[in-house]
C-alpha atoms as a PDB file:
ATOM      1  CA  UNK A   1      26.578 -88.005 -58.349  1.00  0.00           C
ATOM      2  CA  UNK A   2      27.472 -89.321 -61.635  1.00  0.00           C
ATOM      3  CA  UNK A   3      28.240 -93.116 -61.932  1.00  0.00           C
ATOM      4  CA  UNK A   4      32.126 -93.209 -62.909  1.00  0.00           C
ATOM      5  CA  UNK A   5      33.047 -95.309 -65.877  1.00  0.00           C
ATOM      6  CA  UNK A   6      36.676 -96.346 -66.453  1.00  0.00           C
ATOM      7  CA  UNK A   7      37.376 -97.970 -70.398  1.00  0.00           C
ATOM      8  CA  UNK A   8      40.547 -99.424 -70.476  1.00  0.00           C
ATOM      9  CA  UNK A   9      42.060 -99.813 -73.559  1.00  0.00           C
ATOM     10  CA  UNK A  10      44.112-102.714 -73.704  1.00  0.00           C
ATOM     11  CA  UNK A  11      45.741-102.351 -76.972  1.00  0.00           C
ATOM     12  CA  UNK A  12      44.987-101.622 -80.383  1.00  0.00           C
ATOM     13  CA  UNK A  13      45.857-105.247 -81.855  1.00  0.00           C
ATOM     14  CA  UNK A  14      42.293-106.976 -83.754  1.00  0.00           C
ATOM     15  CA  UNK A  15      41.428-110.042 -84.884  1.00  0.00           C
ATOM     16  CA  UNK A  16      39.211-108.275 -87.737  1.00  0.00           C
ATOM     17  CA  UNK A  17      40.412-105.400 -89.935  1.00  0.00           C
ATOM     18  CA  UNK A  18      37.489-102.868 -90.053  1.00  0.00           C
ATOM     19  CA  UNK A  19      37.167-100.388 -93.268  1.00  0.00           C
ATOM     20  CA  UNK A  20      36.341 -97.568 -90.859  1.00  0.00           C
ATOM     21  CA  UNK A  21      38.831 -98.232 -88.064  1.00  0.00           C
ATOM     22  CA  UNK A  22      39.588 -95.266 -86.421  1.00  0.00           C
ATOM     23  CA  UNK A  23      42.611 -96.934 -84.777  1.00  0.00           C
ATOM     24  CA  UNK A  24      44.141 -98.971 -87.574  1.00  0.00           C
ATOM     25  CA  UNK A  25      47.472 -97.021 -87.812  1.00  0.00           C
ATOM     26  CA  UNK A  26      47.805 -98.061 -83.563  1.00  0.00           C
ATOM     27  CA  UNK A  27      47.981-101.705 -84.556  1.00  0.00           C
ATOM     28  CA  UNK A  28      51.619-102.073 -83.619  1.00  0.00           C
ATOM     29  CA  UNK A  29      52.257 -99.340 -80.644  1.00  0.00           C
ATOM     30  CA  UNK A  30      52.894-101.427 -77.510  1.00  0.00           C
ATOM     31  CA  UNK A  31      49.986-103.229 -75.709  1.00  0.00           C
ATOM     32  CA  UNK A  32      49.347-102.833 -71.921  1.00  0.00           C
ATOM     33  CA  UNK A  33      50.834-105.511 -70.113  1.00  0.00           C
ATOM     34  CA  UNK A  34      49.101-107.427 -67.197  1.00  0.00           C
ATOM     35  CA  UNK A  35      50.535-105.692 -64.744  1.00  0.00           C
ATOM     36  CA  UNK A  36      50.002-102.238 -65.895  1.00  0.00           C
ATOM     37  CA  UNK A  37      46.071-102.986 -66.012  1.00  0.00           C
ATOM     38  CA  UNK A  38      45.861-104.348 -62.563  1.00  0.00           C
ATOM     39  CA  UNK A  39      47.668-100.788 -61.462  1.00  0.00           C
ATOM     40  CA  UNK A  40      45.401 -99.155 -63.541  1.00  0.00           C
ATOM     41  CA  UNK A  41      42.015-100.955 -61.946  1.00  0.00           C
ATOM     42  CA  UNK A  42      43.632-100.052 -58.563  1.00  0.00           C
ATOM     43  CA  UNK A  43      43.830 -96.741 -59.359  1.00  0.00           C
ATOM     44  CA  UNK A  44      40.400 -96.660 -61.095  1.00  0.00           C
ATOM     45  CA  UNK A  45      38.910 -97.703 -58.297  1.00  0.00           C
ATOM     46  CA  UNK A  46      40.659 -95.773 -55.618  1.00  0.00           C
ATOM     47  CA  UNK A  47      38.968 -92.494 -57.675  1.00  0.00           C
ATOM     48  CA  UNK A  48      35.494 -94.110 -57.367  1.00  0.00           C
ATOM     49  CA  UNK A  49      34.771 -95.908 -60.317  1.00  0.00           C
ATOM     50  CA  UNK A  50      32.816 -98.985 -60.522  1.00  0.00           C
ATOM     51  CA  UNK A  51      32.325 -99.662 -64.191  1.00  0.00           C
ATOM     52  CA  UNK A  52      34.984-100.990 -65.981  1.00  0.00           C
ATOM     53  CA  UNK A  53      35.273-101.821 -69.957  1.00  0.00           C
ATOM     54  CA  UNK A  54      37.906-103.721 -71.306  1.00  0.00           C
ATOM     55  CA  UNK A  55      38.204-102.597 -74.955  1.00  0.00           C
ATOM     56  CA  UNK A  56      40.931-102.886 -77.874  1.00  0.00           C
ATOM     57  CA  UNK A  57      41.421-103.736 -80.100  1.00  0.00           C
ATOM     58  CA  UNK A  58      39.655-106.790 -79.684  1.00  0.00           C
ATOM     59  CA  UNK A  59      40.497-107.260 -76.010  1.00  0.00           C
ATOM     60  CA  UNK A  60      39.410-110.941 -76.283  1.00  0.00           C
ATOM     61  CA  UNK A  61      42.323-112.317 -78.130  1.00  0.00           C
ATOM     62  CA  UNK A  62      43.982-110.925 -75.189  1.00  0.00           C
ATOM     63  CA  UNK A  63      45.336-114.546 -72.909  1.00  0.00           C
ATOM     64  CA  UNK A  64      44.913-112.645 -69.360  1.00  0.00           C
ATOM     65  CA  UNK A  65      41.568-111.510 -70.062  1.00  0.00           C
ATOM     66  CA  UNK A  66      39.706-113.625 -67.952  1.00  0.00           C
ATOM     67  CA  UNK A  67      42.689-113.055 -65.328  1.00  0.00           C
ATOM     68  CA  UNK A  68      41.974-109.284 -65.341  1.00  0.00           C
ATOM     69  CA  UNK A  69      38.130-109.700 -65.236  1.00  0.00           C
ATOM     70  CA  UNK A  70      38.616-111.780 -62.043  1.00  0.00           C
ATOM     71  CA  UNK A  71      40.953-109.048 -60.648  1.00  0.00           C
ATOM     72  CA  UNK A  72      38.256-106.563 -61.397  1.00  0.00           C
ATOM     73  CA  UNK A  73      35.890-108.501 -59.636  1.00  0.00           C
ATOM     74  CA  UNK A  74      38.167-109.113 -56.403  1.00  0.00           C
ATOM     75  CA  UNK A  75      38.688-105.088 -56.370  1.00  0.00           C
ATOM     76  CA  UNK A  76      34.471-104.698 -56.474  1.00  0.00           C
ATOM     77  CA  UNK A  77      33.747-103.327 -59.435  1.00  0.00           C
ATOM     78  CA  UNK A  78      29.937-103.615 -59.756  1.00  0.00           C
ATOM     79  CA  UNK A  79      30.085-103.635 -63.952  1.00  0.00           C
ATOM     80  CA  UNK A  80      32.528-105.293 -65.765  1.00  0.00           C
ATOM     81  CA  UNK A  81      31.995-105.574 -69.443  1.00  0.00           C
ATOM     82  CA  UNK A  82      33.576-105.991 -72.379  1.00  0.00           C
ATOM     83  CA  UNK A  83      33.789-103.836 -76.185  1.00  0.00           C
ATOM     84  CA  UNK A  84      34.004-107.050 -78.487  1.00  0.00           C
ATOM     85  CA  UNK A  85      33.346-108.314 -82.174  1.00  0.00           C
ATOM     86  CA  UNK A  86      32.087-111.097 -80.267  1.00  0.00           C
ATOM     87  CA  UNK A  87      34.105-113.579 -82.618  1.00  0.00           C
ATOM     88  CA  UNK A  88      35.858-115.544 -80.060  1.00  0.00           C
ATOM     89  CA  UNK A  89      32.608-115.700 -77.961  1.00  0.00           C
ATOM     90  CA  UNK A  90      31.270-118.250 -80.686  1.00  0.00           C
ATOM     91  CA  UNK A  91      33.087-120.849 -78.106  1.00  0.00           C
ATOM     92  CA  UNK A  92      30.257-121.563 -75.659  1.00  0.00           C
ATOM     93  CA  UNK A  93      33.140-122.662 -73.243  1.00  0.00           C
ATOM     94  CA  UNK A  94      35.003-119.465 -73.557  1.00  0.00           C
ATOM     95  CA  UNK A  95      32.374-117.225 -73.365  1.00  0.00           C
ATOM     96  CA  UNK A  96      32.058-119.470 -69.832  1.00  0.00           C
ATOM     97  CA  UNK A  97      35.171-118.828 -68.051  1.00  0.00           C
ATOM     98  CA  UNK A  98      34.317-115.452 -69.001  1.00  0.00           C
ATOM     99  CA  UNK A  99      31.597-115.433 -67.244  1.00  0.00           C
ATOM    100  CA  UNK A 100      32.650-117.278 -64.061  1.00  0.00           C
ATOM    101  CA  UNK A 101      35.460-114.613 -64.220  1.00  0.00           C
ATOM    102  CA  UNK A 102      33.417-112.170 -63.798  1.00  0.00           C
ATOM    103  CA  UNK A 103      31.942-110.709 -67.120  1.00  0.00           C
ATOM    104  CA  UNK A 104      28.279-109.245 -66.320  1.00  0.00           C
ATOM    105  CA  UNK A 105      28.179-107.087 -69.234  1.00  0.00           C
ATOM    106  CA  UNK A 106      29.212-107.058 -73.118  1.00  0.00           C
ATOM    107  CA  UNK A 107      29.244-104.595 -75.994  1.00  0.00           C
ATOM    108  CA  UNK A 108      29.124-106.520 -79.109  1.00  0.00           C
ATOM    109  CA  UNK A 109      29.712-104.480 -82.721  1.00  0.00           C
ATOM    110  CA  UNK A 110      26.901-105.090 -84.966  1.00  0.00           C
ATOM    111  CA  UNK A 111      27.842-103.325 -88.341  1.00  0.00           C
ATOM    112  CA  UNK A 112      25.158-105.109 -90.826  1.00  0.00           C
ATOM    113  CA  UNK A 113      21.874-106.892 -90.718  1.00  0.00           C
ATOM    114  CA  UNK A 114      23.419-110.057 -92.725  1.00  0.00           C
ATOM    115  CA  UNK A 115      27.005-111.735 -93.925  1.00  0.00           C
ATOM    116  CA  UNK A 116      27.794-110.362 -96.612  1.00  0.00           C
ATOM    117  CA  UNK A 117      27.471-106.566 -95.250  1.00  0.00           C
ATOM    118  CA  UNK A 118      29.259-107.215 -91.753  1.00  0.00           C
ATOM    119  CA  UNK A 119      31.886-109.377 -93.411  1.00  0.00           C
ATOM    120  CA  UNK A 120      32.558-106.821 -96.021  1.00  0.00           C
ATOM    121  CA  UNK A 121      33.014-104.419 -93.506  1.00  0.00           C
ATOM    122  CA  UNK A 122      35.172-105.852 -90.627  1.00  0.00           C
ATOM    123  CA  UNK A 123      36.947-107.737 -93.553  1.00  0.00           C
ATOM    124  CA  UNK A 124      36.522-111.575 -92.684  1.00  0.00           C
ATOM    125  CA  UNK A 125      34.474-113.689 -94.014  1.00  0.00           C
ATOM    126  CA  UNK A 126      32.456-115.457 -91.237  1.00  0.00           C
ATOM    127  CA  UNK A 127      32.721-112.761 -88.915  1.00  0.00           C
ATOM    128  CA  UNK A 128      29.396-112.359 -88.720  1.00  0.00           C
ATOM    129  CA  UNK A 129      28.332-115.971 -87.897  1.00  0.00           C
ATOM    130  CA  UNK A 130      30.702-115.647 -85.374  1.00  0.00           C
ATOM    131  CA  UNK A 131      29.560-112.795 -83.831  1.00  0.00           C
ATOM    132  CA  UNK A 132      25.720-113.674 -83.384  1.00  0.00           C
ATOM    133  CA  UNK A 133      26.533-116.879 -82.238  1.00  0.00           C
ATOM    134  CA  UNK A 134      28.695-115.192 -79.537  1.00  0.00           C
ATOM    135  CA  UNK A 135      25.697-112.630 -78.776  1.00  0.00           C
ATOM    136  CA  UNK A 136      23.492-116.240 -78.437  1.00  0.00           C
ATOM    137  CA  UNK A 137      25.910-117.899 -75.954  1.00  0.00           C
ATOM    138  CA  UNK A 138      26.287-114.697 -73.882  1.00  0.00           C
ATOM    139  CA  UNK A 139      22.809-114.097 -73.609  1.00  0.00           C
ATOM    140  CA  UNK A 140      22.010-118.525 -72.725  1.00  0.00           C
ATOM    141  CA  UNK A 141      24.689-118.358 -69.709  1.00  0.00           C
ATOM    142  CA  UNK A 142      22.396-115.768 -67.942  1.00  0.00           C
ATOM    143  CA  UNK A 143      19.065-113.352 -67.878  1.00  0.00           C
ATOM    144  CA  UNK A 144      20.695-110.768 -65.862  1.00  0.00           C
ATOM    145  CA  UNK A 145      23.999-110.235 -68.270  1.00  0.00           C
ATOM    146  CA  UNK A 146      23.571-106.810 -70.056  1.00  0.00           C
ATOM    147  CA  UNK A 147      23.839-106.897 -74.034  1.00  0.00           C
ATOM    148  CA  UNK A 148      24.419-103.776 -75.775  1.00  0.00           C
ATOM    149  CA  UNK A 149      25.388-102.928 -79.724  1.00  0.00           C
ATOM    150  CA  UNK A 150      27.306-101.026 -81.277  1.00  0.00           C
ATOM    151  CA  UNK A 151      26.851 -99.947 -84.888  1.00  0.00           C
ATOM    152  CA  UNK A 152      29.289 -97.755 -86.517  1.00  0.00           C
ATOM    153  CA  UNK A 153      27.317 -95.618 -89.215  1.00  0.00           C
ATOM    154  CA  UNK A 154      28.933 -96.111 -92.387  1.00  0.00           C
ATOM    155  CA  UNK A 155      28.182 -95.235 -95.872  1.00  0.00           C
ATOM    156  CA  UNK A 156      27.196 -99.092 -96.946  1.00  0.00           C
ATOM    157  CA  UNK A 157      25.166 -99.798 -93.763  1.00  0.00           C
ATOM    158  CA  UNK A 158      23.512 -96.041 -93.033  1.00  0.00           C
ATOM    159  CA  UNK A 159      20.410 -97.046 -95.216  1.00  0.00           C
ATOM    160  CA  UNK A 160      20.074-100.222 -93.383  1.00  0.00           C
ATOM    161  CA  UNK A 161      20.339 -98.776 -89.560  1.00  0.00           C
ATOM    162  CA  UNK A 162      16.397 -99.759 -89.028  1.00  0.00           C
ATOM    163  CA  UNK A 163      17.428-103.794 -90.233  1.00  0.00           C
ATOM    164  CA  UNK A 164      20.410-103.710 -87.805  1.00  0.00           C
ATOM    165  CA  UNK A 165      18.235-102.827 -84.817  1.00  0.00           C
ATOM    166  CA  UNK A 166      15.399-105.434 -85.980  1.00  0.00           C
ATOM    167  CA  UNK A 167      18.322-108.323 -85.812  1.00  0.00           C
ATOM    168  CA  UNK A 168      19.578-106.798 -82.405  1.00  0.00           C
ATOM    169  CA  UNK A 169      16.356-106.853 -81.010  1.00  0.00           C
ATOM    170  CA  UNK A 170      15.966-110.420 -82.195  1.00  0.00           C
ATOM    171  CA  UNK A 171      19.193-111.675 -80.517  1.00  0.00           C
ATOM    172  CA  UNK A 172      18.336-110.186 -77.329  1.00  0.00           C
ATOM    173  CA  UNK A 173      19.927-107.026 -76.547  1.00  0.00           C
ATOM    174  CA  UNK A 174      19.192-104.698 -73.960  1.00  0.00           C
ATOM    175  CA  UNK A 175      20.238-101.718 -75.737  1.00  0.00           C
ATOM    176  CA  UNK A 176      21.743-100.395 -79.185  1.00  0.00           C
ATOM    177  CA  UNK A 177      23.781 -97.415 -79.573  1.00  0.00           C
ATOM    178  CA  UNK A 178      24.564 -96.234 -83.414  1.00  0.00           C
ATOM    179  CA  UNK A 179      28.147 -93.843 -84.024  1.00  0.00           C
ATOM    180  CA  UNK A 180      29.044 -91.369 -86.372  1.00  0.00           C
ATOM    181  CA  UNK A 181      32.949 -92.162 -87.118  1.00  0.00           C
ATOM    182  CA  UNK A 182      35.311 -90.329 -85.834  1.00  0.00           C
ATOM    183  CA  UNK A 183      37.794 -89.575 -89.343  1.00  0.00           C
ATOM    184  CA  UNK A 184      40.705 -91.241 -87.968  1.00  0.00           C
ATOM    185  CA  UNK A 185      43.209 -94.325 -89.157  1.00  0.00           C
ATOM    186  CA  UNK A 186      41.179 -96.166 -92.077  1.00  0.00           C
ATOM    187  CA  UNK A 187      37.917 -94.273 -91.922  1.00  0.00           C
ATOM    188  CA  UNK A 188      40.120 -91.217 -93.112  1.00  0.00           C
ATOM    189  CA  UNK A 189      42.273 -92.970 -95.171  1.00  0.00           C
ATOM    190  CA  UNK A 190      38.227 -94.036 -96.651  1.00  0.00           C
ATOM    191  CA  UNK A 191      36.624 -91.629 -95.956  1.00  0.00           C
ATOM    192  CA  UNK A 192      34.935 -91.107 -99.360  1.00  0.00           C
ATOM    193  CA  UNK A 193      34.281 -94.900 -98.907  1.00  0.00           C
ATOM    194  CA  UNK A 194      33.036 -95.058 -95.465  1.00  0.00           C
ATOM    195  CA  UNK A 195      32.015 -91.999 -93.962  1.00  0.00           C
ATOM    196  CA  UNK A 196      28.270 -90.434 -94.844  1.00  0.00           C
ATOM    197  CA  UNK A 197      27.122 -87.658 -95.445  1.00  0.00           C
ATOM    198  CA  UNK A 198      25.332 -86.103 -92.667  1.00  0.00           C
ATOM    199  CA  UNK A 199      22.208 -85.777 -94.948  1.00  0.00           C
ATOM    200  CA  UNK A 200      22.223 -89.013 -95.202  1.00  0.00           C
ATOM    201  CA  UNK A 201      20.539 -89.603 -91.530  1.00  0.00           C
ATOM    202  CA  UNK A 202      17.598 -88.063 -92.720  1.00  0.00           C
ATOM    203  CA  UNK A 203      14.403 -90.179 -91.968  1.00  0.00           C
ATOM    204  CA  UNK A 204      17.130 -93.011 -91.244  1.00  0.00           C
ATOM    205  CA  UNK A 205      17.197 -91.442 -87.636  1.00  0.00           C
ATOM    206  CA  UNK A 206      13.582 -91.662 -86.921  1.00  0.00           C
ATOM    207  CA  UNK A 207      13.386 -94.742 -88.089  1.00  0.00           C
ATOM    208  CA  UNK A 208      15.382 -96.641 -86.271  1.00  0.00           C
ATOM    209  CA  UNK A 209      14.689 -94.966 -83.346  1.00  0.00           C
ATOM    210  CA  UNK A 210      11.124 -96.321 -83.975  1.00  0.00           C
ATOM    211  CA  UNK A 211      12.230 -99.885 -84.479  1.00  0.00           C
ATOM    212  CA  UNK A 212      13.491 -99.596 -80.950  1.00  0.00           C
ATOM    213  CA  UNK A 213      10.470 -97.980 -79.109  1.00  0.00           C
ATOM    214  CA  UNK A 214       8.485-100.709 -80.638  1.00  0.00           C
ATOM    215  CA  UNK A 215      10.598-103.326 -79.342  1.00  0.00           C
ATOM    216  CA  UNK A 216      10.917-102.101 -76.141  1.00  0.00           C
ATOM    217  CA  UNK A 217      14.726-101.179 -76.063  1.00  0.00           C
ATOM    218  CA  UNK A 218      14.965 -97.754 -74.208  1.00  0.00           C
ATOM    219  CA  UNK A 219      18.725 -98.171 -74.079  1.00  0.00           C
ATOM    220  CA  UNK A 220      18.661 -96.841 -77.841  1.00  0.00           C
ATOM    221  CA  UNK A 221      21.334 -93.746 -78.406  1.00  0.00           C
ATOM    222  CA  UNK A 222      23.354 -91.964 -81.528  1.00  0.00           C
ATOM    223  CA  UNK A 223      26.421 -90.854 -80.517  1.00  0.00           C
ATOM    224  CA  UNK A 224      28.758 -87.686 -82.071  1.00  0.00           C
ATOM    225  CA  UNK A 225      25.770 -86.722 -84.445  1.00  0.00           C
ATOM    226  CA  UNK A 226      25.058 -82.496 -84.269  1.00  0.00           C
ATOM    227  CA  UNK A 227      21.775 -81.907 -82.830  1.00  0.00           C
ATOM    228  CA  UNK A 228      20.115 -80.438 -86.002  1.00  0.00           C
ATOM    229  CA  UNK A 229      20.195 -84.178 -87.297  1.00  0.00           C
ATOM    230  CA  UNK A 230      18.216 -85.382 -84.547  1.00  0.00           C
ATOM    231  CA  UNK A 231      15.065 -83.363 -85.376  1.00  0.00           C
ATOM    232  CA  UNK A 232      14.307 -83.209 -81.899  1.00  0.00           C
ATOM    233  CA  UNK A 233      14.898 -86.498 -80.850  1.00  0.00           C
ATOM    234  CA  UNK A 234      18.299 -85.212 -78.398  1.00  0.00           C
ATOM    235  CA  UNK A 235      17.416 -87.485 -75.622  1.00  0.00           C
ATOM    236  CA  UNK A 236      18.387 -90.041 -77.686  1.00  0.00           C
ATOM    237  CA  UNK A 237      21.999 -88.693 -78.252  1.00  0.00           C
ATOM    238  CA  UNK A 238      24.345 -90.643 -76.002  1.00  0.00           C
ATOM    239  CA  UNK A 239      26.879 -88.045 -74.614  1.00  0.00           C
ATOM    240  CA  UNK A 240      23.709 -85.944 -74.150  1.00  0.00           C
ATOM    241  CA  UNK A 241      21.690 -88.357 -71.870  1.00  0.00           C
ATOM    242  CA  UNK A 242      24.716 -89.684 -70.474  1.00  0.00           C
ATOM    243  CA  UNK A 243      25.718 -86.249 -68.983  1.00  0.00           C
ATOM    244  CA  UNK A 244      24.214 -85.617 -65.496  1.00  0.00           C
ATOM    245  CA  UNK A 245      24.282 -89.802 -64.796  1.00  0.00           C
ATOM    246  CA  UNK A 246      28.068 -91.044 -66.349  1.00  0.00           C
ATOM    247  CA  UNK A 247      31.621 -89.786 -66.448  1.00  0.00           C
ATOM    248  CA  UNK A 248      33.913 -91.556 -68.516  1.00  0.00           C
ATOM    249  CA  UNK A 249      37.666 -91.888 -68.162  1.00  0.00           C
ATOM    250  CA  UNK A 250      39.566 -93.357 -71.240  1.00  0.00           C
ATOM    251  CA  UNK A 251      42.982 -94.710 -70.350  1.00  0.00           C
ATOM    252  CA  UNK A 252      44.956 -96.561 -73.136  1.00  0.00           C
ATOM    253  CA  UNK A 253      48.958 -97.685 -73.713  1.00  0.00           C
ATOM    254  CA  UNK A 254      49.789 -94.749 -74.672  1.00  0.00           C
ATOM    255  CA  UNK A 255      47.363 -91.956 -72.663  1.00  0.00           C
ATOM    256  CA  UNK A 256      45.400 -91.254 -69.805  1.00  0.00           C
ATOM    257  CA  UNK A 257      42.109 -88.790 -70.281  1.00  0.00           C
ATOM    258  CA  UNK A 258      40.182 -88.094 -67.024  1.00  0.00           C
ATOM    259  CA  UNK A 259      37.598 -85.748 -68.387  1.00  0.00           C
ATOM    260  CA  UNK A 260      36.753 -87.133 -71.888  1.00  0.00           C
ATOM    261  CA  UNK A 261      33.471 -85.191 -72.203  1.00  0.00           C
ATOM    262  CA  UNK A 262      35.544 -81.537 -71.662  1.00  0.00           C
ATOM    263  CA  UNK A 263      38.662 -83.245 -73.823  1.00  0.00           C
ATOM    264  CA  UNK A 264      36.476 -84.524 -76.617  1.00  0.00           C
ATOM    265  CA  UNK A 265      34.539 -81.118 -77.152  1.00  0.00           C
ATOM    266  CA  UNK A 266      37.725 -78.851 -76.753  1.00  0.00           C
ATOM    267  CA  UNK A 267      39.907 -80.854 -79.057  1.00  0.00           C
ATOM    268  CA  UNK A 268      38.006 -83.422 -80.890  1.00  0.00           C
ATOM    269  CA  UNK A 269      34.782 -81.503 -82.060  1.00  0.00           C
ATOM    270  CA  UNK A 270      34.410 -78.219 -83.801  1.00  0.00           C
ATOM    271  CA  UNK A 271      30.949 -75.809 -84.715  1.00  0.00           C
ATOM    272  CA  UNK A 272      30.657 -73.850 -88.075  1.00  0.00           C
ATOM    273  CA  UNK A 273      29.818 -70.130 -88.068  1.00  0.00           C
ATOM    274  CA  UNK A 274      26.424 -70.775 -87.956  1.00  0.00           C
ATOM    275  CA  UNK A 275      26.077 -72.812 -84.836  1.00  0.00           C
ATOM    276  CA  UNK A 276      25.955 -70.239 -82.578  1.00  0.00           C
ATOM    277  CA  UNK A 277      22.498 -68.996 -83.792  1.00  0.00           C
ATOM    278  CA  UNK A 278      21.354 -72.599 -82.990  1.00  0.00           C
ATOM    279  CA  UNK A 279      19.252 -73.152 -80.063  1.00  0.00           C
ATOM    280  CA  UNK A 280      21.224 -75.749 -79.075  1.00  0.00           C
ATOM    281  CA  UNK A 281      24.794 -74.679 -79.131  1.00  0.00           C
ATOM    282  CA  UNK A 282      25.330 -74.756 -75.112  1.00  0.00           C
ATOM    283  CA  UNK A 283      24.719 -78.546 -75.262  1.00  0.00           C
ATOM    284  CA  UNK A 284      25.892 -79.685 -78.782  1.00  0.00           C
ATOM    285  CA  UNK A 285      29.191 -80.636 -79.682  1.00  0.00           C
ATOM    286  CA  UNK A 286      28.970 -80.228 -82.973  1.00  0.00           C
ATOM    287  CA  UNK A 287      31.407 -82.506 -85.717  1.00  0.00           C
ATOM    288  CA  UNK A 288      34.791 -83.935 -85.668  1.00  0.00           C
ATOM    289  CA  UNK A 289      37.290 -81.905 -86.916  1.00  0.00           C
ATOM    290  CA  UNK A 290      38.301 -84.117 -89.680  1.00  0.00           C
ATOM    291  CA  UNK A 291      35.203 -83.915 -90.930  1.00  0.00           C
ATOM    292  CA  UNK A 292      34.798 -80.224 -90.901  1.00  0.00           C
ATOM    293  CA  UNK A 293      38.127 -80.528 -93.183  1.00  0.00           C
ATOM    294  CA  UNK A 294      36.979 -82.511 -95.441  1.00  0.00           C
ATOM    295  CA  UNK A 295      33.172 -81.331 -96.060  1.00  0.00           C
ATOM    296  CA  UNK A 296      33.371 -77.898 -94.250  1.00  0.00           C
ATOM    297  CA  UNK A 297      30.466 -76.807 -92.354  1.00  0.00           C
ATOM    298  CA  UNK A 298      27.744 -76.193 -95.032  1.00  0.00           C
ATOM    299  CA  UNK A 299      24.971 -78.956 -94.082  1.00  0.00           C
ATOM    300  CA  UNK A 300      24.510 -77.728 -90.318  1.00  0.00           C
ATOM    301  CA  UNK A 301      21.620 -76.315 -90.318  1.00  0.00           C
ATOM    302  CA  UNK A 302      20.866 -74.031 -86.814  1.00  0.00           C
ATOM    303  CA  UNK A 303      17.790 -75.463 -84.944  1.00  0.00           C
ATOM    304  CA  UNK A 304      15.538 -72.246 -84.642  1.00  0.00           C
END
């Protein structure tokens, strides 16, 4: 029986501005209020999940965070973590009562190996200070808190994948996972800027993948690449080893998915022609439709 995970979405308001934002154009749509969180934990729960992640946005600029963490915990969810930029986690006391709250677990988004890459990318300077000195506090109030990454692949950082999961490594993270953008809000409105060519994960894959066998991370996924870019590698695709052990439900302000695996493949993802000579067509979802539109389907390649 598949664990059940339950990402809330709090709102789409951000204390960065990221080039590749897939949810820019949200930014003003009405957030969830307090209330409407706490019903939607109950309900969570009452289906059988025990995994909650609060997620924006940037759910920490949120002033009932730490009030809904401790409301997770009273309702006894097992993890309860967080999707940050890890900004407001610089404050060793914050990231405290965040803690004490509750907090076992945070995903912190890593999108270059120094300043002036990260900064460029989520658009404030000293962003990135910010956010490894969160990922340092985090890590010094406990062993047993679980750090993860999450690196959006991006034309200006796909080169330098393997130096974003040496400085992960470094700060302590139990686990990395690197995403091909979904075209959507200002990584379409980019997407010449921001959004690679899928060639352009060849060799990149492999090595990464290498930093983190060598530094002992086997939490270490790419998520919404097509299979024929793995070169064999699929077990470390995400929604591909996630399958048989995690079902994800993705409620927001403004929507409710229960079956976000069967949604995202049906609606969000679409194969070329030539995909269905692949041998792994049953199990891949192939691209997002935006970025069939733009680039068409000429650089899948069917895996023999």
């Amino acid at each position: 029986m598949p664990e059940t995970k339950t990402a809330l979405l709090l709102g789409y308001k951000c204390n960065n501005n990221c080039r590749f934002c897939y949810a820019a154009d949200k930014r003003e749509l009405y957030a969830m209020s307090t209330e409407e969180a706490k019903k939607h934990l109950k309900a969570a729960v009452e289906r059988g999940s025990s995994f909650v992640d609060f997620l924006g946005g940037e759910p920490t600029i949120r002033k009932d965070l730490i009030e809904l963490i401790s409301h997770a915990k009273d309702l006894g969810f097992k993890t309860i973590s967080i999707t940050t930029n890890g900004r407001m986690l610089s404050n060793i006391e914050y990231a405290k009562k965040l803690y004490n709250a509750g907090l076992n677990s945070a995903v912190f988004s890593v999108h270059g190996h120094n300043a002036e890459l990260h900064d460029y990318l989520v658009n404030v300077k000293g962003a990135f200070d910010q956010l490894v000195k969160g990922m340092q506090n985090f890590r010094a109030l406990s062993d047993d808190v679980y750090i993860c990454t999450n690196t959006v692949i991006v034309k200006p950082n796909v080169s330098f994948l393997p130096d974003i999961a040496e400085l992960n490594a470094k700060l302590l993270a139990n686990g990395m996972e690197f995403i091909f953008p979904h075209p959507r809000g200002n990584a379409y409105k980019n997407f010449e800027e921001m959004v690679p060519r899928l060639e352009q994960l060849i060799g990149v894959v492999q090595r990464t993948i290498g930093v983190c066998t060598s530094q002992g991370i086997k939490h270490c996924y790419f998520r919404y690449v097509p299979f024929c870019y793995m070169y064999g590698a699929i077990n470390f695709i995400s929604e591909y080893a996630a399958k048989e052990s995690l079902k994800e439900n993705h409620i927001g302000p403004e929507f409710e998915d229960l079956d976000v695996e069967k949604n995202r493949a049906k609606y969000g993802r679409i194969k070329g022609p030539q995909c269905f000579g692949c041998k792994y067509n049953n199990v891949c979802e192939g691209i997002f439709r935006e970025y069939a539109e733009k680039r068409g389907f000429e650089e899948l390649v069917p895996v023999p």
